[in-house]
C-alpha atoms as a PDB file:
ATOM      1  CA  UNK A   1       4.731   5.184 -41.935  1.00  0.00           C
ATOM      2  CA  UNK A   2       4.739   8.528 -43.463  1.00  0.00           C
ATOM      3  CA  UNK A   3       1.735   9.788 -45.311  1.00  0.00           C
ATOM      4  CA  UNK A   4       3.377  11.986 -47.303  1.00  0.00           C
ATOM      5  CA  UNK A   5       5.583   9.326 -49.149  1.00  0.00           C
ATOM      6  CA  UNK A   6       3.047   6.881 -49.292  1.00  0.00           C
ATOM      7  CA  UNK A   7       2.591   5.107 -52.754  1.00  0.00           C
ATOM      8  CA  UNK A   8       0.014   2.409 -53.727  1.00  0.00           C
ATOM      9  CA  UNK A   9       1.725  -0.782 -55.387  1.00  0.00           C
ATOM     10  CA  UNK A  10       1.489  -0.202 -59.589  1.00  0.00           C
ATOM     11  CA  UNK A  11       0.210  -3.982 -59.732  1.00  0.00           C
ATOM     12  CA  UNK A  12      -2.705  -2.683 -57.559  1.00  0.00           C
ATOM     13  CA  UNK A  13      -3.544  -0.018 -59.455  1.00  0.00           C
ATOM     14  CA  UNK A  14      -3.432  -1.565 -62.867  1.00  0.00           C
ATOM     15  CA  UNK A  15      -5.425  -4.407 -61.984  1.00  0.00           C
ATOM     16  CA  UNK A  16      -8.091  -2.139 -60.581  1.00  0.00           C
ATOM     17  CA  UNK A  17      -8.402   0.135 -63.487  1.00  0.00           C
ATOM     18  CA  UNK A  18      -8.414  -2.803 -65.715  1.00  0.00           C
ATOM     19  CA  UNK A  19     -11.456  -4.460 -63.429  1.00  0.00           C
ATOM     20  CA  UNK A  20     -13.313  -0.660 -63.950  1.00  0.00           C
ATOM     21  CA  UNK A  21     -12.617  -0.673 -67.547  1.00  0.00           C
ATOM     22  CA  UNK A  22     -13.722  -4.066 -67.700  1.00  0.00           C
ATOM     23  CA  UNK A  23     -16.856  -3.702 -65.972  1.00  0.00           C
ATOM     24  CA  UNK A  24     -18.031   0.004 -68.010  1.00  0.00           C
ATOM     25  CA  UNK A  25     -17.037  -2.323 -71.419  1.00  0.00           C
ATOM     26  CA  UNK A  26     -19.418  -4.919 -70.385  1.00  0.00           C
ATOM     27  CA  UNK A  27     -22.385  -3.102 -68.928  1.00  0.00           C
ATOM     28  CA  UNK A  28     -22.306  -0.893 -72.061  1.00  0.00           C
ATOM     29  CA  UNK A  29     -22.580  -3.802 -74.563  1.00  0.00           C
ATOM     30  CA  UNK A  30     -25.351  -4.992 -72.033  1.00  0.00           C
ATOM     31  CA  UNK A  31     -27.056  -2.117 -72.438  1.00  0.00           C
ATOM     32  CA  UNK A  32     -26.492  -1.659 -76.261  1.00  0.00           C
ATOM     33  CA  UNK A  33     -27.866  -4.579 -77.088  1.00  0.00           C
ATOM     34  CA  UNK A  34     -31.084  -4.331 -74.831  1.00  0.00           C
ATOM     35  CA  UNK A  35     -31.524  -1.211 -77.005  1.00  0.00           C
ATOM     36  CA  UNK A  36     -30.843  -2.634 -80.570  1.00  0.00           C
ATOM     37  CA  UNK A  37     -33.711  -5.368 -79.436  1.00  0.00           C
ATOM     38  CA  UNK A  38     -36.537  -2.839 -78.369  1.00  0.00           C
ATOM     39  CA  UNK A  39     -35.216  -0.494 -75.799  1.00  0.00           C
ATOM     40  CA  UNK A  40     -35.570  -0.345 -72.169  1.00  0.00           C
ATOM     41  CA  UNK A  41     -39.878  -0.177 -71.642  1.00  0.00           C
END
């Protein structure tokens, strides 16, 4: 297979920025609301 012309699947791609976007949304409401209810000492 050539390198060069190489293309990841879309379906791939969307899925996995959707996972990363899904995981940075989540954390960050974690983390938000561990501050609103006294912060993180």
């Amino acid at each position: 297979m050539d390198k060069k012309n190489y293309k990841a699947p879309m379906g791939t791609v969307v899925i996995l920025t959707l996972y990363i976007v899904l995981m940075v949304v989540l954390w960050g409401s974690a983390y938000l609301t561990m501050l609103s209810r006294g912060g993180v000492g």
